[in-house]
N, C-alpha and C. Protein backbone atom coordinates (compact mmCIF):
# COMPACT_ATOMS: atom_id res chain seq x y z
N UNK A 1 0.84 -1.18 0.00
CA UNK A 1 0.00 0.00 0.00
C UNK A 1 0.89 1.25 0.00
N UNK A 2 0.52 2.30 -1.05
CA UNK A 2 1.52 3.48 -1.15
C UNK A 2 1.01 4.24 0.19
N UNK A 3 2.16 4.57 0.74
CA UNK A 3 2.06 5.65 1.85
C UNK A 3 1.98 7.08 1.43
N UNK A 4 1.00 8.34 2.41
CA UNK A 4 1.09 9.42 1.77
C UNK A 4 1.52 10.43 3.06
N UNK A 5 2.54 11.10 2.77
CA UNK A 5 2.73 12.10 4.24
C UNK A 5 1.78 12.97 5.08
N UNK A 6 1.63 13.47 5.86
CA UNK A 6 0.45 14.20 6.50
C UNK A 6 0.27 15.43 5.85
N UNK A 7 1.16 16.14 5.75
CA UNK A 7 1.25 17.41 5.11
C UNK A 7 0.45 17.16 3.60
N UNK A 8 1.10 16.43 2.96
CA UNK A 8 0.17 15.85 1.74
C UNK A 8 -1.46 15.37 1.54
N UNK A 9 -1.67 14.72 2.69
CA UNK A 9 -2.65 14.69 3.12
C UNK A 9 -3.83 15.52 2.93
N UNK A 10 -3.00 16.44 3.69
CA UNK A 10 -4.04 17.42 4.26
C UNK A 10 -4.12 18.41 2.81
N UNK A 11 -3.34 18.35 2.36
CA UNK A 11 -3.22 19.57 0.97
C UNK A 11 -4.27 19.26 0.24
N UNK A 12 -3.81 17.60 0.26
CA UNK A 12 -5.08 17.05 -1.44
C UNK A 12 -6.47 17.53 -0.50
N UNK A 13 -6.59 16.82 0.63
CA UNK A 13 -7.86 17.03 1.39
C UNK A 13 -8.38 18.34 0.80
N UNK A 14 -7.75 19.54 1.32
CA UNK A 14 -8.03 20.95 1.20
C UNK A 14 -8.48 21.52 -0.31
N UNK A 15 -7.81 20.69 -1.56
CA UNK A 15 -7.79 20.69 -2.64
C UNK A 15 -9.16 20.30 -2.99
N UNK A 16 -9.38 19.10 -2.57
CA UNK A 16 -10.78 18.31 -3.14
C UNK A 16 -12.02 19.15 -2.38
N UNK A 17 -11.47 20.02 -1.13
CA UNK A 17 -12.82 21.03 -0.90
C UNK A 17 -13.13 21.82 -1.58
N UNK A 18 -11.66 23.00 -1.71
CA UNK A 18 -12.42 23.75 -2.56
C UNK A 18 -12.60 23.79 -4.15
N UNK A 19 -12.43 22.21 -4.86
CA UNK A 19 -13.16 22.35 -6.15
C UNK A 19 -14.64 21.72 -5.59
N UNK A 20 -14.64 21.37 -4.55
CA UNK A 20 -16.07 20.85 -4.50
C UNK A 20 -16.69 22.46 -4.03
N UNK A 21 -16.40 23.21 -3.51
CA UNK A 21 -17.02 24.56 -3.12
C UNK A 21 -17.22 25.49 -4.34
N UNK A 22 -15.92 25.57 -4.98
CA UNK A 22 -15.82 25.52 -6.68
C UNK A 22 -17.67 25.09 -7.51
N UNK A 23 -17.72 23.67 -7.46
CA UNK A 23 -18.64 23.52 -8.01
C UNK A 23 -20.11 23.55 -7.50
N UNK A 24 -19.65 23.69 -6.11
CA UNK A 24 -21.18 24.53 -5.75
C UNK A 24 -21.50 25.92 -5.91
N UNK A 25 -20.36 26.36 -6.19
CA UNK A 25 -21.02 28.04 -6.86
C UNK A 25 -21.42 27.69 -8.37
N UNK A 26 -21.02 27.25 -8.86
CA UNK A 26 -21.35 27.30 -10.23
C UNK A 26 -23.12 26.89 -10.86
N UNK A 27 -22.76 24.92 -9.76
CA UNK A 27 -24.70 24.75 -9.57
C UNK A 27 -25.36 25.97 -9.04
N UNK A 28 -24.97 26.65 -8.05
CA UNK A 28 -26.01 27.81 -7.50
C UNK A 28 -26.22 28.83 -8.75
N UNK A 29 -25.50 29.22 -9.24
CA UNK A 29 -25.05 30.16 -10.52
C UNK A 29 -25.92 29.73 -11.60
N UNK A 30 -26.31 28.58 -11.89
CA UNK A 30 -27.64 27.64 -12.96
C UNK A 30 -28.31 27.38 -12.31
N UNK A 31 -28.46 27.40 -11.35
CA UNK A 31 -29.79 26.57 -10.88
C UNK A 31 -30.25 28.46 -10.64
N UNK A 32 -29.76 29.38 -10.33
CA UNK A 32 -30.29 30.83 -9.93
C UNK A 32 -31.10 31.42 -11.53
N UNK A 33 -29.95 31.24 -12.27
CA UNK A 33 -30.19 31.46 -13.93
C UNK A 33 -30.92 30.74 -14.79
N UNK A 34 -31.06 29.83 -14.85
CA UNK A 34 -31.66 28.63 -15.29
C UNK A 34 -30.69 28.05 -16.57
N UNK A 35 -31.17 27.49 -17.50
CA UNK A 35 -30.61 26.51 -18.19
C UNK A 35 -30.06 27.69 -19.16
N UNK A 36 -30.50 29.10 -19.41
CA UNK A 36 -30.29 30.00 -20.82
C UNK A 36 -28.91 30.68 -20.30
N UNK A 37 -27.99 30.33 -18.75
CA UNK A 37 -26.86 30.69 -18.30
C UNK A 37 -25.82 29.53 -19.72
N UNK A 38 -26.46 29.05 -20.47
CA UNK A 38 -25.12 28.10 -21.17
C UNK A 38 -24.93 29.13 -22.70
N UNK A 39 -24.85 30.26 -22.17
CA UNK A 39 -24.62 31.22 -23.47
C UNK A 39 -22.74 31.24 -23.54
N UNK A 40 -22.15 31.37 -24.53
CA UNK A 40 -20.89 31.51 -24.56
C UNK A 40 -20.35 32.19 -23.49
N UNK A 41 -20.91 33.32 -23.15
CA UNK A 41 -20.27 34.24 -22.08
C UNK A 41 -19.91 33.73 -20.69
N UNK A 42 -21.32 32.57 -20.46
CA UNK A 42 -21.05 32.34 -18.92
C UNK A 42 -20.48 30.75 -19.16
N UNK A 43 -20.27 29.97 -19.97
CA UNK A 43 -19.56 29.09 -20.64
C UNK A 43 -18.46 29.36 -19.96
N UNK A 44 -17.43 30.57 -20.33
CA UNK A 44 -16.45 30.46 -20.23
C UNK A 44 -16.36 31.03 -19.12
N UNK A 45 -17.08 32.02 -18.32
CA UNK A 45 -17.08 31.86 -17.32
C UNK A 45 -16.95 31.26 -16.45
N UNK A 46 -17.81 30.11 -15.98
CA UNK A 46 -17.21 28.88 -15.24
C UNK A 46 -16.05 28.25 -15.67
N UNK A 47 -15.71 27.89 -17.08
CA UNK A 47 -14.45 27.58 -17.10
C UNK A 47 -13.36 28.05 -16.80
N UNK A 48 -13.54 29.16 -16.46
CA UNK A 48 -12.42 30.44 -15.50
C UNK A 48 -12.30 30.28 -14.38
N UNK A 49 -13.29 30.46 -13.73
CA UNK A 49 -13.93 29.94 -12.18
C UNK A 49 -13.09 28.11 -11.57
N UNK A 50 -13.78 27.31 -12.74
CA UNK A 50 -13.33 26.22 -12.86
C UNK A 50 -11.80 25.71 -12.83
N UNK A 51 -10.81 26.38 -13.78
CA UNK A 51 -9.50 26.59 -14.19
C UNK A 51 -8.75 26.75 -12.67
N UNK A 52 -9.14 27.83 -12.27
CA UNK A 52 -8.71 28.48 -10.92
C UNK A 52 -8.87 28.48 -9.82
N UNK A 53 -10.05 26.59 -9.86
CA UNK A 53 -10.05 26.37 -8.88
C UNK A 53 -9.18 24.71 -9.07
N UNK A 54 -8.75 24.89 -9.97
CA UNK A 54 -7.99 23.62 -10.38
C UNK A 54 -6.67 23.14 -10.16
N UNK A 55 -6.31 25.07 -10.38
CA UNK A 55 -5.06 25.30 -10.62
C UNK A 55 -5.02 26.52 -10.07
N UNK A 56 -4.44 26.46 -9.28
CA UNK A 56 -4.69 27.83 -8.47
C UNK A 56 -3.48 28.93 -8.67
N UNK A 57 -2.37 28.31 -9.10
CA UNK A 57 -1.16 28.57 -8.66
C UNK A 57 -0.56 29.38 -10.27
N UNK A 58 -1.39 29.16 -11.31
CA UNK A 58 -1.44 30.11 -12.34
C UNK A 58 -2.22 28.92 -13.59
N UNK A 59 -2.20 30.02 -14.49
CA UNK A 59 -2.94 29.13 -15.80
C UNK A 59 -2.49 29.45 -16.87
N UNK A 60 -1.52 29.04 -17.21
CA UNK A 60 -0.79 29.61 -18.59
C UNK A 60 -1.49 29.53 -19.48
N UNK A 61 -2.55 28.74 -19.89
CA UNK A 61 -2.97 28.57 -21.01
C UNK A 61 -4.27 29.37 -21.18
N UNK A 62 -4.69 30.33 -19.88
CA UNK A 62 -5.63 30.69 -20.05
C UNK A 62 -5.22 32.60 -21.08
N UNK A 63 -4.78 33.06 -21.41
CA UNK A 63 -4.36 34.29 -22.42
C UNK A 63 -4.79 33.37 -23.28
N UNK A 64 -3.69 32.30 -23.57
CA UNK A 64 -4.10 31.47 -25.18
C UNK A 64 -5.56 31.84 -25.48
N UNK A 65 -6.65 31.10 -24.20
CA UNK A 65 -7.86 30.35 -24.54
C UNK A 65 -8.73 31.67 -25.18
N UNK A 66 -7.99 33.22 -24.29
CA UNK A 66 -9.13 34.45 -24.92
C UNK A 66 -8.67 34.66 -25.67
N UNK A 67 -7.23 34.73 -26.08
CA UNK A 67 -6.97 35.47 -27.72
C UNK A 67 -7.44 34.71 -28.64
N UNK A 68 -7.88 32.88 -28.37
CA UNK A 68 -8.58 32.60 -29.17
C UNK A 68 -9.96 31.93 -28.92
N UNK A 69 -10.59 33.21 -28.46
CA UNK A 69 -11.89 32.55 -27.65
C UNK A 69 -12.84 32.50 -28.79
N UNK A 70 -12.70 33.63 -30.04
CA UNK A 70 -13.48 33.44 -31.48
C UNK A 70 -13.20 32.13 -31.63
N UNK A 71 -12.53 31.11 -31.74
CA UNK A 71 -12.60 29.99 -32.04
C UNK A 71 -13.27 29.07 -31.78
N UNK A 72 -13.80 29.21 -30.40
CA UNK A 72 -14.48 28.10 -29.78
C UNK A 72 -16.05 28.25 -30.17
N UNK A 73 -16.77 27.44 -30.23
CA UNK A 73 -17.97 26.93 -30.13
C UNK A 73 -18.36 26.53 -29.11
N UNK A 74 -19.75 26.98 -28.53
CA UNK A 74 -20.20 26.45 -27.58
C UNK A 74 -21.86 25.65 -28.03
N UNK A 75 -21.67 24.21 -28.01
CA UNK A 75 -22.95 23.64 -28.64
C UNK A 75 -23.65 23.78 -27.46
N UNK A 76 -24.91 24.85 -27.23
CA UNK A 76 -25.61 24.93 -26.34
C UNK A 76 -26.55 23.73 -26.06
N UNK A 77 -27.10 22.70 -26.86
CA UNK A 77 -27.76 21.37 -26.50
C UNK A 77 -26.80 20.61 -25.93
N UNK A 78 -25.49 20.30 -26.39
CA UNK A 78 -25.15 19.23 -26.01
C UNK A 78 -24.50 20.22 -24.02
N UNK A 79 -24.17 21.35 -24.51
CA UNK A 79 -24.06 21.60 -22.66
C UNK A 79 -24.94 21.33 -21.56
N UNK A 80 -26.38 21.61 -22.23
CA UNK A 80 -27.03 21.54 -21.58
C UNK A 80 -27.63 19.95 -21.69
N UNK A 81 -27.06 19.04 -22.07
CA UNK A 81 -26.89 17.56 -22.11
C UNK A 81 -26.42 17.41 -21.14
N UNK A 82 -25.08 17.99 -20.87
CA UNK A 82 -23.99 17.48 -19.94
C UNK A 82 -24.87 17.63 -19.14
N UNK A 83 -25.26 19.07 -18.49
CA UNK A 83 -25.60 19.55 -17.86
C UNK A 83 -26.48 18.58 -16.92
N UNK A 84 -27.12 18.47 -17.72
CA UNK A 84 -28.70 17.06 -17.45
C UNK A 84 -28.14 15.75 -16.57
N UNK A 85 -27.11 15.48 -17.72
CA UNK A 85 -26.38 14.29 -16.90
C UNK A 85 -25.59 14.38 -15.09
N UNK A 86 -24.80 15.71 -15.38
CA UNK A 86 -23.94 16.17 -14.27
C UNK A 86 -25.10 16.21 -13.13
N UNK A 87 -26.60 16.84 -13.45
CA UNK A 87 -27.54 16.76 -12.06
C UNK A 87 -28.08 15.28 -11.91
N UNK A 88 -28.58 14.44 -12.42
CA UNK A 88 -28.84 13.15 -12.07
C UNK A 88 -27.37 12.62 -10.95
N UNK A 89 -26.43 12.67 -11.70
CA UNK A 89 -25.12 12.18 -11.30
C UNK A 89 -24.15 12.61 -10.41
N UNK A 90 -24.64 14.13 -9.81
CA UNK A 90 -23.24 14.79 -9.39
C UNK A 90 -23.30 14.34 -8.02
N UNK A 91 -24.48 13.88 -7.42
CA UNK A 91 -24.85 14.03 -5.62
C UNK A 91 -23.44 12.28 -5.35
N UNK A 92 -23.39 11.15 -6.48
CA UNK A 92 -22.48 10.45 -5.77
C UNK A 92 -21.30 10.78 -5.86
N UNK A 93 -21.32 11.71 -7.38
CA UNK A 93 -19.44 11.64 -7.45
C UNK A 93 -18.74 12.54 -6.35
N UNK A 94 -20.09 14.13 -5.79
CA UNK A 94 -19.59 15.16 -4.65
C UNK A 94 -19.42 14.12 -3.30
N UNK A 95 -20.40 13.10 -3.09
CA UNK A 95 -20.36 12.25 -2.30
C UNK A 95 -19.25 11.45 -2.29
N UNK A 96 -18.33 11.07 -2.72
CA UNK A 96 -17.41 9.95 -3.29
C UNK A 96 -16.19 11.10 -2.88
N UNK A 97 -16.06 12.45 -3.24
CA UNK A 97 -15.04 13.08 -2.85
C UNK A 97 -14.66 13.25 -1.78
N UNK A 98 -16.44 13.81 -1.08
CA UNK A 98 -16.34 14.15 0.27
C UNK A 98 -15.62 13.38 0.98
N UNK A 99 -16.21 12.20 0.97
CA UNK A 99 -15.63 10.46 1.30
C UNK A 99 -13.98 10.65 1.29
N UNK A 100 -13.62 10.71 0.40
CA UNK A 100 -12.12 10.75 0.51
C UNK A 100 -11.55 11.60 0.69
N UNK A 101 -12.09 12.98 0.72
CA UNK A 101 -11.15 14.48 1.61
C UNK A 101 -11.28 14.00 2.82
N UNK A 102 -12.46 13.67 3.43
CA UNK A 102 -12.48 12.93 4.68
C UNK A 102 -11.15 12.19 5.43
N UNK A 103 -11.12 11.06 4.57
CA UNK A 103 -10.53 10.24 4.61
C UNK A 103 -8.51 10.47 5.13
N UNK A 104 -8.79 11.22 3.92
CA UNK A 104 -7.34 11.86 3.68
C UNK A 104 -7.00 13.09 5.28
N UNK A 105 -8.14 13.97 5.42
CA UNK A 105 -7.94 14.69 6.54
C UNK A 105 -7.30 13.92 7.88
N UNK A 106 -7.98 12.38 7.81
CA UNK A 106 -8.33 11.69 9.16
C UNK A 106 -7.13 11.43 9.11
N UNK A 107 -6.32 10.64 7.73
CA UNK A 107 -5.18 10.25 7.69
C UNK A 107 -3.99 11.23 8.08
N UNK A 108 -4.19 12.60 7.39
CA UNK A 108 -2.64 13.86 7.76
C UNK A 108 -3.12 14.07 9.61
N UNK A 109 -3.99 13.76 10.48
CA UNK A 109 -4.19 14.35 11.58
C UNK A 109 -3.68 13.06 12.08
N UNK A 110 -3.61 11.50 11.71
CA UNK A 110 -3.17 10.71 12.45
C UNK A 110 -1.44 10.84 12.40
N UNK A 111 -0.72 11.16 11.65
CA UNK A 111 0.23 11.05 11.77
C UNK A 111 1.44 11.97 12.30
């Protein structure tokens, strides 16, 4: 069994909160707006939001993504596909994290 240090521990722990806090602003943010929030603008919005809660520590690639944000497409059905799927689905995978920030906390405080 790989061993993980406490300090480490506790980081990922801290990590897996706040993208899970991360993605509870965003549900609050659609569920406030409703489904017509999947316009390009707020698209990339959360993916900003998202990015920086990923990566906190910088995002190089994010200049790239606006100097070429004309490029992107946003297929508003199929987001709001995901979308569909991510609410049926999200309560085990937030559940499944919680579970293991947990986990991980219990572990950096035992050692």
């Amino acid at each position: 069994m790989m061993k993980i240090d406490s300090k480490s521990a506790l980081t990922l722990s801290a990590f897996i909160r706040s993208a899970l806090s991360t993605i509870e602003r965003i549900e609050n943010h659609v569920s406030q707006s409703g489904q017509n929030v999947f316009r390009y603008s707020d698209v990339t919005a959360c993916c900003v939001t998202g990015t920086t809660a990923l990566n906190p520590g910088g995002s190089a690639w994010l200049p790239s993504l606006f100097r070429h944000a004309y490029e992107l497409k946003v297929d508003e059905a199929k987001t709001v596909a995901l979308w569909n799927r991510w609410s049926v689905e999200s309560a085990l995978v937030k559940q499944s994290l919680t579970f293991f920030a947990n986990g991980l906390e219990t572990l950096g405080k035992e050692q």
